[in-house]
Protein backbone atom coordinates (compact mmCIF):
# COMPACT_ATOMS: atom_id res chain seq x y z
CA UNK A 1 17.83 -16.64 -12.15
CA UNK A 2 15.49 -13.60 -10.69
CA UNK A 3 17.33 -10.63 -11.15
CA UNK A 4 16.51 -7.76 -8.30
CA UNK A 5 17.53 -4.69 -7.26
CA UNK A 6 16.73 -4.11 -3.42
CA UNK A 7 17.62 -2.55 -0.15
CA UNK A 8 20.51 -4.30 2.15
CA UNK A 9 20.15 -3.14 5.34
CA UNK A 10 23.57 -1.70 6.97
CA UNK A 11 24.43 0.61 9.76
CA UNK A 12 24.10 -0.09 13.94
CA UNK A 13 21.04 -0.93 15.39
CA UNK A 14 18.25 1.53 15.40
CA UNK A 15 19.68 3.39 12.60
CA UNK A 16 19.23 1.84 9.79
CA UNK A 17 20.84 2.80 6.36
CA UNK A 18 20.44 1.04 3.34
CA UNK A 19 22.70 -0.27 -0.36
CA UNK A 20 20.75 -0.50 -3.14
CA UNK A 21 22.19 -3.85 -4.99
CA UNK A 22 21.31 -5.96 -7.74
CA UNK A 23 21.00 -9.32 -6.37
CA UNK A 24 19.81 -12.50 -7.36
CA UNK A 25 15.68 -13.26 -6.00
CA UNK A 26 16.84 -16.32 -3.70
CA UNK A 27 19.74 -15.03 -1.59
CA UNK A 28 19.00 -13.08 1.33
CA UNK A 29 18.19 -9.51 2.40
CA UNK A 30 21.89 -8.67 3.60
CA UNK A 31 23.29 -11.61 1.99
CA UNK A 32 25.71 -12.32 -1.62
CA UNK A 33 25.03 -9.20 -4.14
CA UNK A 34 26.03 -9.04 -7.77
CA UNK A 35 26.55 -4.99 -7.90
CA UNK A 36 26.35 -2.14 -5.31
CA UNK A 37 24.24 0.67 -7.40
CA UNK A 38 23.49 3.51 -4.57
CA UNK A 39 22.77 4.43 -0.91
CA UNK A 40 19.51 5.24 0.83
CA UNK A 41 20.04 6.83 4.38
CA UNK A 42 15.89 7.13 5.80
CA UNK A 43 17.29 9.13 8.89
CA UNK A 44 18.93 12.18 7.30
CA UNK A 45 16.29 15.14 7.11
CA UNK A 46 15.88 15.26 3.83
CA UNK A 47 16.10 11.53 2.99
CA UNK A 48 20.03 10.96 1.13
CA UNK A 49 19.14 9.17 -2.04
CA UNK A 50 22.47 8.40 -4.30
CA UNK A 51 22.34 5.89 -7.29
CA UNK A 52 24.07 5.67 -10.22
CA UNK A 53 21.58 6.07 -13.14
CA UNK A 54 23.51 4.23 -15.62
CA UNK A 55 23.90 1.39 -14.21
CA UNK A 56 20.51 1.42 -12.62
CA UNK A 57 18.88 1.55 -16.11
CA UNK A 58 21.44 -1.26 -17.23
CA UNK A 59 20.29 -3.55 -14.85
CA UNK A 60 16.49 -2.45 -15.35
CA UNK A 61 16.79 -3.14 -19.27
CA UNK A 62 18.19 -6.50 -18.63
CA UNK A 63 15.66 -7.48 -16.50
CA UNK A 64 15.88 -6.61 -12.96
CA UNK A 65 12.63 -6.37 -11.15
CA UNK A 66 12.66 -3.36 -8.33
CA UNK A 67 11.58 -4.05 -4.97
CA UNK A 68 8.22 -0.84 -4.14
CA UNK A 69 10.78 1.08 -2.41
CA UNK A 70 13.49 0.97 -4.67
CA UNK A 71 10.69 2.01 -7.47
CA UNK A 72 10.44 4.82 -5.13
CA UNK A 73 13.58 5.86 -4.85
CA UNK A 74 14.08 5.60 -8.88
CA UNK A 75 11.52 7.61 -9.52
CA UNK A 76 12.58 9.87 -7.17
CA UNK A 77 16.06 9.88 -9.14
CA UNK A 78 14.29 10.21 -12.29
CA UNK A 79 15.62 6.88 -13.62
CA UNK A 80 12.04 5.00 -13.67
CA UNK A 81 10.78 7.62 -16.03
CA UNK A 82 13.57 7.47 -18.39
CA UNK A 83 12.98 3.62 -18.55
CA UNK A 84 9.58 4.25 -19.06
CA UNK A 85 9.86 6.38 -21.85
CA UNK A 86 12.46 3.83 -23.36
CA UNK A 87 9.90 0.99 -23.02
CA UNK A 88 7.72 2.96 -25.76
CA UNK A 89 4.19 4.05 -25.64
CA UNK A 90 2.71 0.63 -25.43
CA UNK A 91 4.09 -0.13 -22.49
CA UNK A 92 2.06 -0.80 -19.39
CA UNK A 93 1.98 0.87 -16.93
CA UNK A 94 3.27 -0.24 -13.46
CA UNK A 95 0.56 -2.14 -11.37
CA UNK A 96 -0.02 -0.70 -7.81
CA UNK A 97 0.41 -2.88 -5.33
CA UNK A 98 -2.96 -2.25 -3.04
CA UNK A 99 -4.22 -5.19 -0.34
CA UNK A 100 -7.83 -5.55 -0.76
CA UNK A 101 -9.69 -6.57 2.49
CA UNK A 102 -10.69 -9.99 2.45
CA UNK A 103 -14.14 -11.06 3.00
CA UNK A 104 -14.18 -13.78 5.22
CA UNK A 105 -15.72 -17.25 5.01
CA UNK A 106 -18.13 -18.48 7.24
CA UNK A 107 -16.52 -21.68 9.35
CA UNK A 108 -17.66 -25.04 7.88
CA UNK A 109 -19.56 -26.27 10.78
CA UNK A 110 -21.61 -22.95 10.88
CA UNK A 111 -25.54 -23.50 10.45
CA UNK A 112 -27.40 -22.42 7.71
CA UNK A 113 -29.83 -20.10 9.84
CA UNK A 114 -26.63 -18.14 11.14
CA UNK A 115 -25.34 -16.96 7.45
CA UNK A 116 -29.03 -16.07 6.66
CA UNK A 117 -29.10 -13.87 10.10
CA UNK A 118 -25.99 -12.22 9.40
CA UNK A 119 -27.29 -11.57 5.88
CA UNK A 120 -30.24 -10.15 6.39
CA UNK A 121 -30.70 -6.18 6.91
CA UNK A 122 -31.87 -4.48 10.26
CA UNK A 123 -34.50 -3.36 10.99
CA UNK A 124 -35.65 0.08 9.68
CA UNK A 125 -35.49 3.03 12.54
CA UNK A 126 -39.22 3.77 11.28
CA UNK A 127 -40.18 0.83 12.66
CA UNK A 128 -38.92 1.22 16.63
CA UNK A 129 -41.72 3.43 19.32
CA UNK A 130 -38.36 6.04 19.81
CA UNK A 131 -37.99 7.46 16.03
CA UNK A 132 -41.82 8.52 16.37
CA UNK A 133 -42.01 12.12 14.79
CA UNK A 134 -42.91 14.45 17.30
CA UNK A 135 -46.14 16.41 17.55
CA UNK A 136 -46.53 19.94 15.48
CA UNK A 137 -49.57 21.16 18.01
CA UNK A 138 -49.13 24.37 19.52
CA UNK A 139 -48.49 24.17 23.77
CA UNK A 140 -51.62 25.55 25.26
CA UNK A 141 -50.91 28.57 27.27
CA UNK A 142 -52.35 30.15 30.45
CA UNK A 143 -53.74 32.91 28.17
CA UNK A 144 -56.10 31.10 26.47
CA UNK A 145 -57.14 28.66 29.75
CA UNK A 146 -58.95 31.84 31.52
């Protein structure tokens, strides 16, 4: 059983406020919890944040994975760093979660000459009659024409 502590989403619609429980990986977002550890209300100015640190770090030494925005919220607390610390020195650090853009595959019925198009560089500006360097000579004036 995968053991996590995330966000169930209560309050009326369009203002949300949130339980952080410990609940088991397959049940749903608002559905069956094993523990109620804390509140998260987004909406207050500053952001409410309660949890009970105790049982928080219970939970997190048995196991429990976080959800990113209840890491958040326990490092806002404090709690993630005391776990940290408790893990020891040789402990690895948490992995940020970044999305990488993609680089997408040509489609299988693409000719050959199209990738090769699309790979090769443009043209130089050096190249193209605009991007010719102007002139340095000196205007003639009507001084010198008499």
């Amino acid at each position: 059983m995968a053991v996590k502590i995330r966000l169930m989403r209560v309050g009326k619609k369009k203002q949300p406020t949130y339980r952080v429980v410990v609940a088991d990986g397959r049940s749903p977002r608002d559905g069956r919890n094993i523990e109620t550890i804390g509140q998260y209300r987004p909406r207050e100015e500053p952001s409410f944040v309660q949890l009970d640190g105790d049982k928080a770090l219970h939970w997190l030494r048995n196991g429990a994975q976080p959800t990113e925005q209840v890491q958040k919220l326990l490092e806002i607390v404090g709690v993630w760093e005391t776990f940290q610390s408790e893990k020891g020195p040789n402990a690895k650090p948490a992995k940020k979660r970044t999305t990488a853009p993609k680089k997408s595959a040509p489609a299988k019925g693409a000719p050959a000459a199209a990738e090769a198009a699309a790979a090769e560089p443009a043209a130089p500006a050096a190249e193209s009659p605009a991007a010719e360097e102007p002139t340095t000579e000196e205007p003639a004036t009507e001084e010198t024409a008499e």
